[in-house]
Structure formats: C-alpha cells, structure tokens
Protein backbone atom coordinates (compact mmCIF):
# COMPACT_ATOMS: atom_id res chain seq x y z
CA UNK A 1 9.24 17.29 -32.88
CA UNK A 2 10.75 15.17 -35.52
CA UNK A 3 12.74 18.18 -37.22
CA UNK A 4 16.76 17.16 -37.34
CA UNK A 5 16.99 21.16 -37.36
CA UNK A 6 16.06 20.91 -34.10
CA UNK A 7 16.16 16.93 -32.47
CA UNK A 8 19.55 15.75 -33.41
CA UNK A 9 19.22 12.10 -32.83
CA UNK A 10 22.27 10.69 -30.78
CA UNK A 11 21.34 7.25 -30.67
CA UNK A 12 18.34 4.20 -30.38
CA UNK A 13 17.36 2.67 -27.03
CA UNK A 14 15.92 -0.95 -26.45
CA UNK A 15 12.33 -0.70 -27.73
CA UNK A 16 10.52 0.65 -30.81
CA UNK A 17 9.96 4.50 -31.33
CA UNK A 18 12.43 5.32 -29.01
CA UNK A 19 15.92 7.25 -29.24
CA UNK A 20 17.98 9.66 -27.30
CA UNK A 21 18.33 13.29 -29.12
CA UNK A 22 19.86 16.26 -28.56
CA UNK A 23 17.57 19.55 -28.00
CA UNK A 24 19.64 21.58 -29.83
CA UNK A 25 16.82 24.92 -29.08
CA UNK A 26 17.11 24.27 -25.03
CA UNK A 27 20.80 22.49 -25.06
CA UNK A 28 19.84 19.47 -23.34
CA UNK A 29 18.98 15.80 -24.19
CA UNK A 30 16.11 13.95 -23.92
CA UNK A 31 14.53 10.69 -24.56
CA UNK A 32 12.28 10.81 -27.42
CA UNK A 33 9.48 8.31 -27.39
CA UNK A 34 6.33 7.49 -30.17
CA UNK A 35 3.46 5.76 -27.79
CA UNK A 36 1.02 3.54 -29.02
CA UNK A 37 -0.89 2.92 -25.81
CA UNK A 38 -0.87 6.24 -23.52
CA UNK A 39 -3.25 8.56 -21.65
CA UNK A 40 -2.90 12.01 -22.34
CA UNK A 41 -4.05 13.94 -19.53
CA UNK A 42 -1.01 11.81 -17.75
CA UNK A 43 1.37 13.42 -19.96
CA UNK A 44 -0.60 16.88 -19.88
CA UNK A 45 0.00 17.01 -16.46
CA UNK A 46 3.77 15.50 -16.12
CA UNK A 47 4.57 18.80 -18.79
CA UNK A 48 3.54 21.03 -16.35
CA UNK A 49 4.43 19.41 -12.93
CA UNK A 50 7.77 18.38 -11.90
CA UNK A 51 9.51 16.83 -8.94
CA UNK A 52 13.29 15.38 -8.59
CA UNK A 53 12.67 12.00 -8.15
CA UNK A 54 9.97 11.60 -11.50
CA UNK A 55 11.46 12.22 -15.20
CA UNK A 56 10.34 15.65 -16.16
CA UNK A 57 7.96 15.78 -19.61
CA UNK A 58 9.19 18.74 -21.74
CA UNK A 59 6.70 18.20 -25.12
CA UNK A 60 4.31 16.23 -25.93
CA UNK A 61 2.69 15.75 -30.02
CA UNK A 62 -0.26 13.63 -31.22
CA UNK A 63 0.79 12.40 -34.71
CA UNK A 64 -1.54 12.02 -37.59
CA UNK A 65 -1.89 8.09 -36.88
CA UNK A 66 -3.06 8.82 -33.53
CA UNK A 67 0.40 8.33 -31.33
CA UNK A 68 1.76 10.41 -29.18
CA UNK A 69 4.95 11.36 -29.48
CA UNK A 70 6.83 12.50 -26.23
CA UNK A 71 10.20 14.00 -25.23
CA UNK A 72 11.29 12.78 -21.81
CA UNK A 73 14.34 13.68 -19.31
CA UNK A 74 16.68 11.99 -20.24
CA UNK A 75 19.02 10.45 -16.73
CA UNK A 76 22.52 9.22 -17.66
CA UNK A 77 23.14 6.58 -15.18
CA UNK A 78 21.38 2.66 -14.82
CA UNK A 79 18.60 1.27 -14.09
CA UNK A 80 17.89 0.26 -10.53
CA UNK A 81 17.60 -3.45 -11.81
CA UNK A 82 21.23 -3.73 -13.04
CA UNK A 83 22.28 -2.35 -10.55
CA UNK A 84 20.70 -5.10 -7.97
CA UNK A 85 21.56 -8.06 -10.24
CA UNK A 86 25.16 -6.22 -9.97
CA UNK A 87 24.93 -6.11 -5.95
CA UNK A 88 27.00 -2.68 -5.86
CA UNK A 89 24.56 -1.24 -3.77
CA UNK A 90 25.32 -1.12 0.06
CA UNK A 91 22.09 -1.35 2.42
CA UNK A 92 21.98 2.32 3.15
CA UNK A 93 22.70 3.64 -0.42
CA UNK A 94 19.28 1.19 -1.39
CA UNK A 95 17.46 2.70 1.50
CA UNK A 96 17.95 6.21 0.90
CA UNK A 97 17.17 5.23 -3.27
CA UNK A 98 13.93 3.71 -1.98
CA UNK A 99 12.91 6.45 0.18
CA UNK A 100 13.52 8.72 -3.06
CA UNK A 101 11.35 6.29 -4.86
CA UNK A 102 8.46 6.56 -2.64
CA UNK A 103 8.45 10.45 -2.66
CA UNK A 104 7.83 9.80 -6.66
CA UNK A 105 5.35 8.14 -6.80
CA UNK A 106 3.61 10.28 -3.70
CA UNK A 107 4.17 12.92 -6.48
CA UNK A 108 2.13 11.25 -9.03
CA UNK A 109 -0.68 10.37 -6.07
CA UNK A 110 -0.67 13.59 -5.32
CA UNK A 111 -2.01 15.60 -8.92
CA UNK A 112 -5.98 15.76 -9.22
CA UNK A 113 -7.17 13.12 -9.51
CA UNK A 114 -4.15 11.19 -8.78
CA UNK A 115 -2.12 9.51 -11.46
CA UNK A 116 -1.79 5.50 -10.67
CA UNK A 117 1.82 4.27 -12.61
CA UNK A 118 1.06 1.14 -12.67
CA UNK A 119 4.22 -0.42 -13.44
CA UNK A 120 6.31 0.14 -10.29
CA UNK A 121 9.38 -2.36 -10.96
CA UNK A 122 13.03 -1.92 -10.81
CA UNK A 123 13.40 -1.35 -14.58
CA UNK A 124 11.68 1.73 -14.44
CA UNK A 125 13.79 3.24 -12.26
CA UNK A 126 16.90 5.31 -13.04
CA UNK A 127 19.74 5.68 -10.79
CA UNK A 128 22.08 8.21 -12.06
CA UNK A 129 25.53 8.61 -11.77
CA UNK A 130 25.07 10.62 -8.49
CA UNK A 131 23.36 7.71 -7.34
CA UNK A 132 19.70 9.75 -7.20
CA UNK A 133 16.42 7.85 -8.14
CA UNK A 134 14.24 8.32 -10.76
CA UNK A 135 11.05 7.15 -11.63
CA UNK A 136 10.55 7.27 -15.34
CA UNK A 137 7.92 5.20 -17.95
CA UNK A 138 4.33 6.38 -17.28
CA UNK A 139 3.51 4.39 -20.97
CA UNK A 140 1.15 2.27 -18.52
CA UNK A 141 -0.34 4.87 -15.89
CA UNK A 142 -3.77 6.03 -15.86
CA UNK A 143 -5.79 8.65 -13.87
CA UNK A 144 -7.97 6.91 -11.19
CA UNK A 145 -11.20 7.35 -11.30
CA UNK A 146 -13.02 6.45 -8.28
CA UNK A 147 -16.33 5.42 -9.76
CA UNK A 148 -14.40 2.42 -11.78
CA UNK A 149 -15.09 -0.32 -11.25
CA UNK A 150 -12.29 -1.83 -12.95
CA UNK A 151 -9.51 -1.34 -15.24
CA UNK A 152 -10.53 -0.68 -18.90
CA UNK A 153 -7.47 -1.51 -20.24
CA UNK A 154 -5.37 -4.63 -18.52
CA UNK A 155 -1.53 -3.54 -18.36
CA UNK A 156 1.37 -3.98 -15.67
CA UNK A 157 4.20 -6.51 -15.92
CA UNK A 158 3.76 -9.83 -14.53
CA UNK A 159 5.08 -10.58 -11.12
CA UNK A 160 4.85 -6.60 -9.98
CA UNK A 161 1.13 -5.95 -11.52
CA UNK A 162 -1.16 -5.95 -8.39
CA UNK A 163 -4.31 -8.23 -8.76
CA UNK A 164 -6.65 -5.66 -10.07
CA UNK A 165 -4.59 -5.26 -12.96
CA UNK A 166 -6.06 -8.18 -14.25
CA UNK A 167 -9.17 -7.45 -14.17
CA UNK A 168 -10.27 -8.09 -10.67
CA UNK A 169 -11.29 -4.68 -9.99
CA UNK A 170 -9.90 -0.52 -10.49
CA UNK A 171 -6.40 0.60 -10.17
CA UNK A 172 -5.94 3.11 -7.17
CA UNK A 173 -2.94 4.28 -5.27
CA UNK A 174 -3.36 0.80 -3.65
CA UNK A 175 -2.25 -0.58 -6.98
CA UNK A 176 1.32 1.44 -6.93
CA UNK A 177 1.52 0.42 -3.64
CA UNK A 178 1.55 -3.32 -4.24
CA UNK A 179 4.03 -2.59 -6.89
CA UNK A 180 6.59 -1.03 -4.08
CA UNK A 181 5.91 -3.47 -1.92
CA UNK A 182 7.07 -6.24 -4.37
CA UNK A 183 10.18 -3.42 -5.43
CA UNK A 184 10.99 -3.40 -1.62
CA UNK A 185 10.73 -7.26 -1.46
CA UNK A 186 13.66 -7.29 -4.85
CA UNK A 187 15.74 -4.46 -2.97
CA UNK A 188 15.85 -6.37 0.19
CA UNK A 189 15.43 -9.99 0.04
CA UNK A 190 16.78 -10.81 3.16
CA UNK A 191 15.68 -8.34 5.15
CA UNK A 192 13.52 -9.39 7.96
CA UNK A 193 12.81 -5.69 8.97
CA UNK A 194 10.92 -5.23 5.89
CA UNK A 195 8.92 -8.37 5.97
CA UNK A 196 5.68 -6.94 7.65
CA UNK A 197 5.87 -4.00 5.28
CA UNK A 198 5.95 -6.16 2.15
CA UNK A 199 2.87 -8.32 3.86
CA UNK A 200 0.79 -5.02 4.39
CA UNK A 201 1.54 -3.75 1.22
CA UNK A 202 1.17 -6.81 -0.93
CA UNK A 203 -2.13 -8.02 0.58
CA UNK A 204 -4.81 -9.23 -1.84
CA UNK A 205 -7.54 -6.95 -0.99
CA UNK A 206 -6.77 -3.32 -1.39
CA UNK A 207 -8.03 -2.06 1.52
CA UNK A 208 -5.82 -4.26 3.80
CA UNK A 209 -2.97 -2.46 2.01
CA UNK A 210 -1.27 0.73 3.10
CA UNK A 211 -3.91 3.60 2.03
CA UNK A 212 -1.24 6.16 1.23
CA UNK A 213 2.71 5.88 -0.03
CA UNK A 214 3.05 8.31 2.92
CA UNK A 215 1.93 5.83 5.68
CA UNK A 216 4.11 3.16 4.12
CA UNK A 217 7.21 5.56 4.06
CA UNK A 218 6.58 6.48 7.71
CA UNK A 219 6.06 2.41 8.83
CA UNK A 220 9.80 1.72 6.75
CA UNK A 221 11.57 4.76 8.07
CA UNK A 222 10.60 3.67 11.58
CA UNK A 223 11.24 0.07 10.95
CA UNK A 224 14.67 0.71 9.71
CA UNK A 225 15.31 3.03 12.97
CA UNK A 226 14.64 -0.05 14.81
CA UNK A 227 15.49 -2.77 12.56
CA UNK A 228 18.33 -4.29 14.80
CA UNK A 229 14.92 -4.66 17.48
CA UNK A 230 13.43 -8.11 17.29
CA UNK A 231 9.93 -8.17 15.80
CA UNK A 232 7.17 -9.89 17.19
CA UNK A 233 6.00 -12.85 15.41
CA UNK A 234 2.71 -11.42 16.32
CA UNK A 235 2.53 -8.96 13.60
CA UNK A 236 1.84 -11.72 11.13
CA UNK A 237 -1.75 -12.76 12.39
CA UNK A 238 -2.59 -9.46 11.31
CA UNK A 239 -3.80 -8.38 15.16
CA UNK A 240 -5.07 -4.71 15.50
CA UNK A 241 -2.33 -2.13 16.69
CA UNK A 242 0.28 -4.18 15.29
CA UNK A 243 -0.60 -4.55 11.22
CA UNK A 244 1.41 -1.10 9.96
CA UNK A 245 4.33 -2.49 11.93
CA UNK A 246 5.10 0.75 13.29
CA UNK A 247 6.86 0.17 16.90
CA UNK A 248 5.44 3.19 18.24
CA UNK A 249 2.00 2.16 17.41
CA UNK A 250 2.90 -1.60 18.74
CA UNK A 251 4.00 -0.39 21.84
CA UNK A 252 0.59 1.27 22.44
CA UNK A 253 -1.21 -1.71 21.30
CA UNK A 254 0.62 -3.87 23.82
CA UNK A 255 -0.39 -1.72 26.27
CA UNK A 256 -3.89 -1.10 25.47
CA UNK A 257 -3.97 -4.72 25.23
CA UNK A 258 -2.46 -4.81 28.98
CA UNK A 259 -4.81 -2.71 30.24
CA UNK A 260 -7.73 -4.22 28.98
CA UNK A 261 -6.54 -7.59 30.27
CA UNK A 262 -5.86 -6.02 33.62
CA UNK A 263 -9.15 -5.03 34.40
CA UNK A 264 -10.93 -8.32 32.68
CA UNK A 265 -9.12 -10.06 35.45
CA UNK A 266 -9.32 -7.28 38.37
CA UNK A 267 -13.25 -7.28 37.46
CA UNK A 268 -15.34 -8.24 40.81
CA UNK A 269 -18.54 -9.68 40.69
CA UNK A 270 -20.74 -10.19 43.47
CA UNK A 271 -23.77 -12.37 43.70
CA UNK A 272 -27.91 -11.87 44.80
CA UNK A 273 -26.42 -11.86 48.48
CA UNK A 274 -23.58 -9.88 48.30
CA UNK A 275 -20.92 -12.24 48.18
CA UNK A 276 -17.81 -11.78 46.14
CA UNK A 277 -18.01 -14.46 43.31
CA UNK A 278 -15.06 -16.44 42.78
CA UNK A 279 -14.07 -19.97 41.10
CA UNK A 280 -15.54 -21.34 38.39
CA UNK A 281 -18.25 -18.89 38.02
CA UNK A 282 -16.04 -16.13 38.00
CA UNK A 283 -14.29 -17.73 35.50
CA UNK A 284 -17.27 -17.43 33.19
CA UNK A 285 -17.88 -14.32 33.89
CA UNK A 286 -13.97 -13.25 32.78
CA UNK A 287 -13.99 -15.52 29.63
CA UNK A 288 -17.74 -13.96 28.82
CA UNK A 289 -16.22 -10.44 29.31
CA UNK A 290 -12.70 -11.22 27.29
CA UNK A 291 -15.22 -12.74 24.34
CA UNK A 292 -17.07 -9.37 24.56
CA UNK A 293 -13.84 -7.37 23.72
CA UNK A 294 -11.93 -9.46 21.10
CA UNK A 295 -15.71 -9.66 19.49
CA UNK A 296 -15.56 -5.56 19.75
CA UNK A 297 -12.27 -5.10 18.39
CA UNK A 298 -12.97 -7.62 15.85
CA UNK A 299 -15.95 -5.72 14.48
CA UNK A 300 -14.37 -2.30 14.37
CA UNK A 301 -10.73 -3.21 12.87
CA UNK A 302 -11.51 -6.22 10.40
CA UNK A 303 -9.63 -8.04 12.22
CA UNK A 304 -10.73 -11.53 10.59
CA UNK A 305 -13.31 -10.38 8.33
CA UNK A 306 -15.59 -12.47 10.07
CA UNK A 307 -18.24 -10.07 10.42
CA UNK A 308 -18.61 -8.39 7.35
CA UNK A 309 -18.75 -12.02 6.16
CA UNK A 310 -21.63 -13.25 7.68
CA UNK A 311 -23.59 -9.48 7.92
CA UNK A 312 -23.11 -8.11 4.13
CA UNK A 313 -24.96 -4.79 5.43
CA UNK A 314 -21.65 -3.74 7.11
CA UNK A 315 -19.58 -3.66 3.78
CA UNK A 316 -22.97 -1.46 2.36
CA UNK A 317 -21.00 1.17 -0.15
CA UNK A 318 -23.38 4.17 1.80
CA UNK A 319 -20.99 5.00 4.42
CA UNK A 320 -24.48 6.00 6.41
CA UNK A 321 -25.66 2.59 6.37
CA UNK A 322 -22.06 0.82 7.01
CA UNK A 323 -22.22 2.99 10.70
CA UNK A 324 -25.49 2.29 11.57
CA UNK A 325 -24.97 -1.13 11.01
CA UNK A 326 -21.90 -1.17 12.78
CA UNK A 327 -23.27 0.95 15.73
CA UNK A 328 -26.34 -1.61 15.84
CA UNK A 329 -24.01 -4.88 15.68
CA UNK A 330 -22.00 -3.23 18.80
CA UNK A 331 -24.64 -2.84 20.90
CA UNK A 332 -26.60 -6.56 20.36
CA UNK A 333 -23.00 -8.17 20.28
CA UNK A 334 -22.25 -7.91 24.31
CA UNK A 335 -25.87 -9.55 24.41
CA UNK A 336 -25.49 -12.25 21.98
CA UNK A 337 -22.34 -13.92 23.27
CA UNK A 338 -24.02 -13.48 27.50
CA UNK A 339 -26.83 -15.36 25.97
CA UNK A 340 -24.25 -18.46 23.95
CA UNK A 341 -22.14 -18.29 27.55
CA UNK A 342 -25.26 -19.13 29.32
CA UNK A 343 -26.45 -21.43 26.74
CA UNK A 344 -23.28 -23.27 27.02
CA UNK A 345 -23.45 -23.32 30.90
CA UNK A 346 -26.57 -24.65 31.10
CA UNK A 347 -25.90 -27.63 28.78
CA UNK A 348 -22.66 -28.15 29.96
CA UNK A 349 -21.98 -27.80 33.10
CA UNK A 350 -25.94 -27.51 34.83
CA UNK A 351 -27.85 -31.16 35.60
C-alpha cells in the first residue's frame, strides 16, 4: 500500500498518517490514512458496501505495529463546516445536503449489525464541488452490539458526542442520531421548524429519541413541507401524538384528543332512581373519568415517566413481564383513582 510504484503521494492533509495519493493501478485518487484506533470489521464492511452519500473504502492493510492502514475516496470539494462558517449555503441547498446526510448514515444503520459513526459533526462531512454530501471518517465508529452495556472505548467530539459516549451507557443508532440532531441544530440555527426535531432527537435518554434515521427524515421532510404553518407550543411538553412533530400525526392527535373530550362531557349518568345526574356530582363523575384517560395514556406512551418511576416492574428488560405488568396496572388504574375521587369527596365536600 505504501509502494511509490504504485501510491504516488500528491500531498499531506491536516492530521498524522494521512496524505492524498494517486492510484496510479485504478487511475484515481484517494485519501490514504494509518489508524491507530479503528475497528476492522467497520472497514471490512465499508470495502465491500458502497452508497453515494458515504466515502467508498477501496483497501484496507494491518501493518506490522498493529495499524491499519486505509485508502479512502477521496471528494474534492469542502467540508460542510467551512462552508457554514462561510454562509454560502442558501436554505434549500442545506436542506437537500442534510437529507443526503441522513440517507448516509441510514446506510451505515443499515449493514448487520449496524455500524454506529459516532462522530456525526459538520467536519466530517464533504460537500463537493457539485455541492453533493458526503459522509467520510469512520476512525471513531463501532459495530453495536446490543448486549453492551456500554461503550468500551469512550470517543466522539465534545459538544456532538451523545451522553453515552461518555460512559453512561452503549452506543446505538440513537447515538448517531443525537449527533444529527445537534448537525441539524449548526445547519439551521434559526430555524423554528426544526426546533421539535432537534428536541426529539437530542433528548437525554435514548429511547425518547427518534428510533430510526428514517423516522427522523420523514418528521423533517414533513416539517419543512409545512414549515411556513405555525407550530403548536404544545409539542414541547412532550404530549402523546404530538412528540415526532409530524403534522399529519398532530392532526390525528388533536382529534383523538377531541373525541375523547367529547364524549367525557356528553357522558350521562343517572342515579339509584333514575334521574339524570347533573351539577356538582356530575362534575365528579367527568373529572373522575378525564383522570382515568390522561392516567391511561400516561401509562402506555411515557408520557411523564411517572409510572415506570414509581412501579420498576414496568421497565423489567423481559418484554413478557413489562406487558403483563402493564396489562395489570391498566386494569387496577380506573379503580384506584374512583377510590382517591371518593376519598377526596368524602373528606371534602361530605359532613
């Protein structure tokens, strides 16, 4: 890999071990790299799976001190961050580069088992001259391993490197997500149509995140349809139907959340003699039922986290025993809060 008969060496880049050469065999040039710190089955994989938005891997070498030496696409154009501390991008131009982005890194999610970059930032993206994306520098990815329970090795740049980079639990695609979500956050720092996006995707706990880049894609591409639309403060308590911050799916949840108000307060009660209820004591019996239901919805989404909180069982990691829990919690809930209601009435409002 090192033979001048072969690799004629153009010129160094910015970092040690790493220079731009000329293939002379296959006419083309390439980025030539010596890695300290790498994972080869990344690399193994990269050399035999490409896609237009990720820096192809033509060779890889282990040398005899245990490096790896790589040659890497090499993209003639600049990197996405000079190019936003340059402002010569126009909104559109940065959306379409960002959509490219995402179907990257949905390329790396999508080998087996999925390869985690790690270090999504603007740096490590090439724009080239045609003004295409590329998402290049896999020195820091890993392959995720799902029975990890947390990263080995402790690597990511600060600022983009989601919280279990440092040591708070495994990298997973969650991880690359929270690293576009900060990247989306750099590209469009004004933008309030990406706000509940960059929430979602940046939350603390993984599992609040986005679970796939294709979900996030889907919630920008039909936030930017709409982005001229108002959004509703709403999304940022994080209510059910309206945390991916996809209209379509807010829409429903408004009207779901109609409905069920509708019939809360069309519900009829009648008493031992027949007579329709009504005052006061129908009151309690519509605030008893609209406790019922945000206590329902509450224990199904995670909305609050209130639940899983104060009953541990229902965050068991044997999916079997997180349902039966749930299913069992459902069905005493309705039950509990009739029997606090009544509680309440009798104290309060009984002499």
């Amino acid at each position: 890999m090192f033979d001048p008969a072969v690799y004629q060496e153009l010129y160094h880049l910015d970092g040690a071990g790493r220079s731009v050469v000329m293939d002379r065999k296959n006419q083309r040039i390439c980025v030539r790299k010596v890695l300290d710190v790498y994972n080869p089955e990344v690399y193994a994989w990269l050399g035999t799976h490409h896609h237009p938005h990720v820096a192809a891997v033509y060779e890889t070498e282990k040398t005899e001190d245990g490096k790896l030496a790589v040659l890497e696409e090499f993209t003639e154009g600049e990197t996405l961050e000079k190019l936003l501390d340059q402002n010569v991008l126009s909104g559109e131009e940065k959306f379409r580069l960002l959509l490219e982005i995402l179907d990257g890194v949905s390329f790396l999610h999508s080998a087996e088992p999925p390869i985690i970059h790690r270090d999504i930032k603007p740096s490590n993206i090439i724009v080239s001259k045609d003004r295409h994306a590329k998402v290049i520098d896999y020195d820091a990815a890993k392959i995720y391993r799902a029975d990890e329970k947390r990263d080995t090795v402790l690597i990511g740049t600060e600022g983009s490197a989601a919280p279990e980079q440092y040591g708070f639990g495994s990298s997973a695609r969650q991880t690359d997500i929270y690293g576009l979500g900060i990247l989306i956050k750099k590209m469009f720092p004004e933008e309030s149509w990406v706000k509940p996006v960059i929430t979602k995707a940046t939350k603390i706990d993984p599992d609040d995140r986005y679970d796939s880049v294709p979900a996030m894609k889907a919630s920008l591409k039909n936030r930017h349809a709409f982005r001229h639309i108002p959004v509703p403060e709403v999304i940022r308590f994080n209510v059910p139907g309206f945390r991916s911050g996809n209209l379509w799916y807010s829409l429903l949840a408004l009207a779901g959340y109609g409905l069920l108000l509708w019939v809360i307060l069309s519900f009829e009660v009648h008493d031992a003699n027949g007579e329709l209820v009504t005052g006061r004591e129908l009151l309690v019996y519509q605030v008893t039922l609209s406790l019922i239901a945000v206590a329902e919805i509450d224990l199904w989404s995670d909305w609050t986290h209130l639940f899983k909180k104060c009953i541990p069982v229902l965050s068991h990691d044997n999916p079997a025993v997180r349902i039966i829990a749930m299913a069992v919690t459902a069905a005493v809930l309705p039950f509990v809060i009739i029997f606090l209601m009544a509680l309440i009435i009798i104290i309060f409002f009984r002499h």
